[in-house]
N, C-alpha and C. Protein backbone atom coordinates (compact mmCIF):
# COMPACT_ATOMS: atom_id res chain seq x y z
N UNK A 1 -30.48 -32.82 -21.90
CA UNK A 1 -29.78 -31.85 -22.70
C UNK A 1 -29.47 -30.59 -21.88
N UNK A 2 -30.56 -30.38 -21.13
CA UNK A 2 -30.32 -28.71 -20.26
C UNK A 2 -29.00 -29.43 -18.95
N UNK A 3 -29.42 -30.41 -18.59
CA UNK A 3 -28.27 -30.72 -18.14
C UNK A 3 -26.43 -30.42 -18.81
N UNK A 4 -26.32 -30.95 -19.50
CA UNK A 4 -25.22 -31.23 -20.16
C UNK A 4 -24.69 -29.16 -20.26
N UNK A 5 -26.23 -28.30 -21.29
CA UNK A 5 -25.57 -27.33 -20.93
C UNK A 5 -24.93 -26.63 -19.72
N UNK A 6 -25.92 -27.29 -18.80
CA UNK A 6 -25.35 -26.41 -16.94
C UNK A 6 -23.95 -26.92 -16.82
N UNK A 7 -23.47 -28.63 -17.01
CA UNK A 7 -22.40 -28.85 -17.13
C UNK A 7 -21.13 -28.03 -17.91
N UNK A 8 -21.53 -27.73 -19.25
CA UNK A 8 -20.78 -26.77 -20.04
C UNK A 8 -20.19 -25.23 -19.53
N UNK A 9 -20.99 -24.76 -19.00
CA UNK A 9 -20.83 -23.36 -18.42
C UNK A 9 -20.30 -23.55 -17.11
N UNK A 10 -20.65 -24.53 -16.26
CA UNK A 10 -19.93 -24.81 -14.88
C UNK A 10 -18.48 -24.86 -15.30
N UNK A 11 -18.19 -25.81 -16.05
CA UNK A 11 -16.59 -26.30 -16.52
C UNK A 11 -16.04 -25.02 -17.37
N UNK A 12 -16.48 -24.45 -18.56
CA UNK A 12 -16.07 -22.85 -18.72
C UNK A 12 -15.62 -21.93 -17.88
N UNK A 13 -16.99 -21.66 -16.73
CA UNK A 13 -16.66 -20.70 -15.77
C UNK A 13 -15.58 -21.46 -14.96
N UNK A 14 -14.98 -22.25 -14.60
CA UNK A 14 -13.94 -23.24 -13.74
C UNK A 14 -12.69 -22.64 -14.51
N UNK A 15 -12.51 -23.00 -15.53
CA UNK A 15 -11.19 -22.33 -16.36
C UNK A 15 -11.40 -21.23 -16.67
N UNK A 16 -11.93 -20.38 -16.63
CA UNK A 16 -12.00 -19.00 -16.85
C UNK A 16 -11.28 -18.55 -15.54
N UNK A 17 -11.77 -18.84 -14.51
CA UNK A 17 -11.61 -18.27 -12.88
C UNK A 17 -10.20 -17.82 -13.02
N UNK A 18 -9.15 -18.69 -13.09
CA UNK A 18 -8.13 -18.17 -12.85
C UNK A 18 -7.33 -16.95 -13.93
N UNK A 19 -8.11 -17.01 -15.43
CA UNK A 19 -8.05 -15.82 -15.78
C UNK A 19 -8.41 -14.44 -15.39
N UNK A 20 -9.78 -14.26 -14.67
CA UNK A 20 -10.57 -13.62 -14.45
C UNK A 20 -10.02 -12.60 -12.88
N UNK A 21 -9.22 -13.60 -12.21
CA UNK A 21 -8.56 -13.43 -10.67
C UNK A 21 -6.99 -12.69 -11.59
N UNK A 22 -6.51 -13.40 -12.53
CA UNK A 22 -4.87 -12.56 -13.12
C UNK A 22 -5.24 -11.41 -13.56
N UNK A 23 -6.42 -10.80 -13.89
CA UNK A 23 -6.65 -9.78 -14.26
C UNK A 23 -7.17 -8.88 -13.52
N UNK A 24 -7.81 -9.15 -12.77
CA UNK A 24 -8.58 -8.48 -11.31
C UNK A 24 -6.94 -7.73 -10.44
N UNK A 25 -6.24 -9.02 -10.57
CA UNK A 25 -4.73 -8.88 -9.83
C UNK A 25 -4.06 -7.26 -10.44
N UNK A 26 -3.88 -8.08 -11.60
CA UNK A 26 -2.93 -6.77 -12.49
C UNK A 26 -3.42 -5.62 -12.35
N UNK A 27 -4.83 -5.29 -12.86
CA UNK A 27 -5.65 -3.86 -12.52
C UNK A 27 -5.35 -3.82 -11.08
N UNK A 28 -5.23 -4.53 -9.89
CA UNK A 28 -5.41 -4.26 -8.54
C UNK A 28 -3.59 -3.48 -8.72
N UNK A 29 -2.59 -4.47 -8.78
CA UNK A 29 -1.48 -3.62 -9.37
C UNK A 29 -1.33 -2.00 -9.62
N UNK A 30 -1.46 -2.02 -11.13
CA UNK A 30 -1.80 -0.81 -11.66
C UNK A 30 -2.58 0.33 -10.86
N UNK A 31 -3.47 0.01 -10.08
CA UNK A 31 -4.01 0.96 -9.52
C UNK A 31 -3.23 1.24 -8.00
N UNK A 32 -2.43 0.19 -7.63
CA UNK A 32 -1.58 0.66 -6.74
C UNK A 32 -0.55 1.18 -7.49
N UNK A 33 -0.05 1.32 -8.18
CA UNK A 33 1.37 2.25 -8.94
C UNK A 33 0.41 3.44 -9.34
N UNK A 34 -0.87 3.96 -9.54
CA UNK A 34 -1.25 4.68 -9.77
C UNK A 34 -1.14 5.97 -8.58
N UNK A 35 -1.20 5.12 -7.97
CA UNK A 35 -1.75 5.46 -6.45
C UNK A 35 -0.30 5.99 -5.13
N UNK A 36 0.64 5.39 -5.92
CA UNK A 36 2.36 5.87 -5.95
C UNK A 36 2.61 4.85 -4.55
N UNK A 37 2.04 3.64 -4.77
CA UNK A 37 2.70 2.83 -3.36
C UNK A 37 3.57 2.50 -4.08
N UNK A 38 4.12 1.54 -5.32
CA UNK A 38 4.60 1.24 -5.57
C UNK A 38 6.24 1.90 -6.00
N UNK A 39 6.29 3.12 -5.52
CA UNK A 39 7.59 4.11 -5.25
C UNK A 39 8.51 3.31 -4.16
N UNK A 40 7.48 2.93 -3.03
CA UNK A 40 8.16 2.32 -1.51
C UNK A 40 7.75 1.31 -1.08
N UNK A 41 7.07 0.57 -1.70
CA UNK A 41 6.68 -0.73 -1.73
C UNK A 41 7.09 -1.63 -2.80
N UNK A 42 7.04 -3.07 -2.92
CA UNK A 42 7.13 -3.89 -4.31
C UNK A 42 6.38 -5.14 -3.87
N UNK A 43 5.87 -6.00 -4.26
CA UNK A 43 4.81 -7.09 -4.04
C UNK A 43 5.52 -8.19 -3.42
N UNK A 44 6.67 -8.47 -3.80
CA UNK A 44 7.51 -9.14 -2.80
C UNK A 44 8.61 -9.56 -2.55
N UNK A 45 9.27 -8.22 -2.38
CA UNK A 45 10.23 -7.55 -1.99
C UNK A 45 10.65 -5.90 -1.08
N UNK A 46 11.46 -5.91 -0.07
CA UNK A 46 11.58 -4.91 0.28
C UNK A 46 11.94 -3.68 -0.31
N UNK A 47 11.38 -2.81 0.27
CA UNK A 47 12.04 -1.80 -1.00
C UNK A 47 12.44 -0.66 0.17
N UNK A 48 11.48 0.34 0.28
CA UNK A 48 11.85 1.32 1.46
C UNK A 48 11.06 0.88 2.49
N UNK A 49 9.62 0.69 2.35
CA UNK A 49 8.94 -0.56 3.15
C UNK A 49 8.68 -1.67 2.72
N UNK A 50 8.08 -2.48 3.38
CA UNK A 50 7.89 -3.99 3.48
C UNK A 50 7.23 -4.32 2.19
N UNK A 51 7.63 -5.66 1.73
CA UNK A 51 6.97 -6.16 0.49
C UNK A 51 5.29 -6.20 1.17
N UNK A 52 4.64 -6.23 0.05
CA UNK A 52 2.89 -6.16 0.24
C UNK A 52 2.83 -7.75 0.42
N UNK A 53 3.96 -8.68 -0.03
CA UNK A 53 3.22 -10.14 0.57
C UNK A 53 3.44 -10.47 1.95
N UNK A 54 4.58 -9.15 2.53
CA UNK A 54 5.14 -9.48 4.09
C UNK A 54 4.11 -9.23 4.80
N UNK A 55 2.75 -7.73 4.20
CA UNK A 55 2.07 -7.33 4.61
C UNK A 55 1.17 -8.12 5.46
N UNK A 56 0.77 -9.02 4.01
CA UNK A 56 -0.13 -10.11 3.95
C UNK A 56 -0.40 -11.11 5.03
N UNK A 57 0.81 -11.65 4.77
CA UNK A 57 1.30 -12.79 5.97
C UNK A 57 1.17 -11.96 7.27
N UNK A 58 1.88 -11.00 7.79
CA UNK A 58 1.36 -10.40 9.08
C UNK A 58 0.38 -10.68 9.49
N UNK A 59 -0.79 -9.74 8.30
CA UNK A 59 -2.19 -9.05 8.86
C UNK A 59 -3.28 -10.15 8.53
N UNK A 60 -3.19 -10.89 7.73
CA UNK A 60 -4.18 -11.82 6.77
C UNK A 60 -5.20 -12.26 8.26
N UNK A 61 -4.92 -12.67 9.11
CA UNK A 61 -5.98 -13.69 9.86
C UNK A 61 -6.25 -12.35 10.80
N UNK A 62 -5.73 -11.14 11.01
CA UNK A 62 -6.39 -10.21 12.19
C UNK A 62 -7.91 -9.35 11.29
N UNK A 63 -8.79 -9.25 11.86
CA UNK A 63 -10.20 -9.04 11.40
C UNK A 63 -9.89 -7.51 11.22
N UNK A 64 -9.36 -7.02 11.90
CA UNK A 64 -9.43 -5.50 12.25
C UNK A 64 -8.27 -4.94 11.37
N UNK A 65 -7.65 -5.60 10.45
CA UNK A 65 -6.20 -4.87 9.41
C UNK A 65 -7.04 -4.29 8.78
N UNK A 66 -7.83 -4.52 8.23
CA UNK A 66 -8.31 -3.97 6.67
C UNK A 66 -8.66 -2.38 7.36
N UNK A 67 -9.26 -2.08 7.83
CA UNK A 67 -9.70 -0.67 8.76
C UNK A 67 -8.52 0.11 9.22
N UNK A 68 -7.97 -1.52 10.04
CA UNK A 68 -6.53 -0.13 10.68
C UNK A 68 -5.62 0.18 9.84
N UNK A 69 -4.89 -0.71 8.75
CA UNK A 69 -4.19 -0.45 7.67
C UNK A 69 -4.72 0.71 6.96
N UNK A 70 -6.37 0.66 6.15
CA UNK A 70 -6.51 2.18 5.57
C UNK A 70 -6.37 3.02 6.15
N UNK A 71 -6.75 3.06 7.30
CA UNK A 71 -6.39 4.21 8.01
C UNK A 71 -4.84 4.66 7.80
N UNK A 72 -3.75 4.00 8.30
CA UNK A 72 -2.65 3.98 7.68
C UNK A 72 -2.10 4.49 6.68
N UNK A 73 -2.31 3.64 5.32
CA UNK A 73 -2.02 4.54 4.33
C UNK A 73 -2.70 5.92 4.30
N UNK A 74 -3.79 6.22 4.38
CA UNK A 74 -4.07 7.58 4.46
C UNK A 74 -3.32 8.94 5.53
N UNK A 75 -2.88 8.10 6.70
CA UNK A 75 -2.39 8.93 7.83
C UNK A 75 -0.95 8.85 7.71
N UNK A 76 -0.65 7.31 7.42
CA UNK A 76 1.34 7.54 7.68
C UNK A 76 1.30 6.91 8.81
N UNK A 77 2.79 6.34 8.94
CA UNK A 77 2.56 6.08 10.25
C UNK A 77 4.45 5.30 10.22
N UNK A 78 4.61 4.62 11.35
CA UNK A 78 6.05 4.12 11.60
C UNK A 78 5.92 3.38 12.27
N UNK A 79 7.08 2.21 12.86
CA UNK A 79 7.51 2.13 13.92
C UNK A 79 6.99 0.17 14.41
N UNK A 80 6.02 0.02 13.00
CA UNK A 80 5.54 -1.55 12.89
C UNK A 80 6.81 -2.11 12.24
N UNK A 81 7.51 -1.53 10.93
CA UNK A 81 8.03 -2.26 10.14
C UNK A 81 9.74 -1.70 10.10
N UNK A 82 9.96 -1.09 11.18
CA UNK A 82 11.06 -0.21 11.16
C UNK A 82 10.88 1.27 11.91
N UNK A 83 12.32 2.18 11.86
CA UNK A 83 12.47 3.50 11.87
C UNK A 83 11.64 3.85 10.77
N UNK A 84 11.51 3.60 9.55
CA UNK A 84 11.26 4.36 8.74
C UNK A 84 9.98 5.02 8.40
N UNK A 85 9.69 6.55 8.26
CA UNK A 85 7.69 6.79 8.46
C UNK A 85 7.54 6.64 6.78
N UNK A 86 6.23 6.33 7.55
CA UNK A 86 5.10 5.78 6.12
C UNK A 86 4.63 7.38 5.72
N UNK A 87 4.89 8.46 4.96
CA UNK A 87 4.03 9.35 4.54
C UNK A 87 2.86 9.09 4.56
N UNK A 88 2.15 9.98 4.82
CA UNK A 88 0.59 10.08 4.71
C UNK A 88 0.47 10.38 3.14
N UNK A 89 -1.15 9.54 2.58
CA UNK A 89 -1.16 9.62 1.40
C UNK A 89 -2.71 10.55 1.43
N UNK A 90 -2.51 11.50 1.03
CA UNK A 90 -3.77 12.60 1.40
C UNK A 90 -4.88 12.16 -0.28
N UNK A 91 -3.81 12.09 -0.77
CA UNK A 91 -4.25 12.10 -2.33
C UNK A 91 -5.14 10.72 -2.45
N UNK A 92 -5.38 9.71 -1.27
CA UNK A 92 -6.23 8.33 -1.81
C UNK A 92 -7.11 8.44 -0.63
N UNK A 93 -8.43 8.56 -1.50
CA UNK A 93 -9.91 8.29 -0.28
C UNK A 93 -9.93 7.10 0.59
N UNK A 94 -10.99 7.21 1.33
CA UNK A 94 -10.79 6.04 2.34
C UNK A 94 -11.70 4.91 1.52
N UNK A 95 -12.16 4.84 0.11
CA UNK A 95 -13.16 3.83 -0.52
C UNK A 95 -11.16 3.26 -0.95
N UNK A 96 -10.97 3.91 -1.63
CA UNK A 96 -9.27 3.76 -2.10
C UNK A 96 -8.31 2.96 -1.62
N UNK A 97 -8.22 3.41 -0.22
CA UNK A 97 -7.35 2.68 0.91
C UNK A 97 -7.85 1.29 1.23
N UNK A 98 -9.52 1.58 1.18
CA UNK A 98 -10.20 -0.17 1.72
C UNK A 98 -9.40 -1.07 -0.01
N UNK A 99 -9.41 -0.71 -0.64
CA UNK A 99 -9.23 -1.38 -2.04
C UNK A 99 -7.94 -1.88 -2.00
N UNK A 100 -7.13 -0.77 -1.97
CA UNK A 100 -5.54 -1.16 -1.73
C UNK A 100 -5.35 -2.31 -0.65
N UNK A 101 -5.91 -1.98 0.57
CA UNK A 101 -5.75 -3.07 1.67
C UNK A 101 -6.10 -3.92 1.12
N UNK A 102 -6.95 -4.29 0.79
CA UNK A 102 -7.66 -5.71 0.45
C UNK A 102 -7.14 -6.13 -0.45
N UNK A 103 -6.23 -5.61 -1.35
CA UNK A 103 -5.37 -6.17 -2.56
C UNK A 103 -4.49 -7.19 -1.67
N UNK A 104 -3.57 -5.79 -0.61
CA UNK A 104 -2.78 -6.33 -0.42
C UNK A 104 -2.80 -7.51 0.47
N UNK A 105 -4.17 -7.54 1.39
CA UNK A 105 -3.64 -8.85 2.37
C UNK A 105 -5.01 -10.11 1.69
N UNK A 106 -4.70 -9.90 0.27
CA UNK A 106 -5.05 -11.16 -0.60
C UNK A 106 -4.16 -11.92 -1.05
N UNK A 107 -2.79 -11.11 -1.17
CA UNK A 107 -1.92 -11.45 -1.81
C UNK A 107 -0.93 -12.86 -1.19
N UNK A 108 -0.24 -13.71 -1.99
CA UNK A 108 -0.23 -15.22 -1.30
C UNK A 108 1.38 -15.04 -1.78
């Protein structure tokens, strides 16, 4: 019987997951439009800079994005994705920036 329940909650938590990840997503969203990337960014599409899934694909397998990217958004920067400069975003901490990064080079 205790079996069958472990089975029950394994298979629950299994279909839940991908609810649980669409919502994690959306708040991850929202808190980037909070955060005003989403002025010059769009998830995947260009806008004034690079879509966040172009991000992705770039940076996804280099160990060292997540660090050098926050740094990034916090500082600004140019000259990876174009002429065009990245404003510095003074207004998002560096706990902030690790969050945003990691949204973005999750994104598929």
């Amino acid at each position: 019987m205790q079996g069958l329940k472990a089975l029950t909650v394994l298979c629950a938590a299994l279909l839940l997951a991908p609810v649980a990840r669409a919502a994690n997503a959306d708040a991850d969203a929202a808190f980037a439009k909070s955060k005003n990337c989403l002025a010059c960014h769009a998830i995947d599409k260009k806008v004034v800079g690079p879509a966040f899934k172009a991000v992705a694909d770039k940076y996804r397998q280099d160990p060292a994005a997540l660090e050098r990217l926050a740094l990034k958004v916090r500082q600004g920067g140019n000259g990876v994705w174009g002429v065009v400069y990245m404003p510095a975003n003074a207004q998002v901490s560096p706990e902030e920036s690790q969050r945003l990064v990691a949204w973005v080079l999750g994104l598929k």
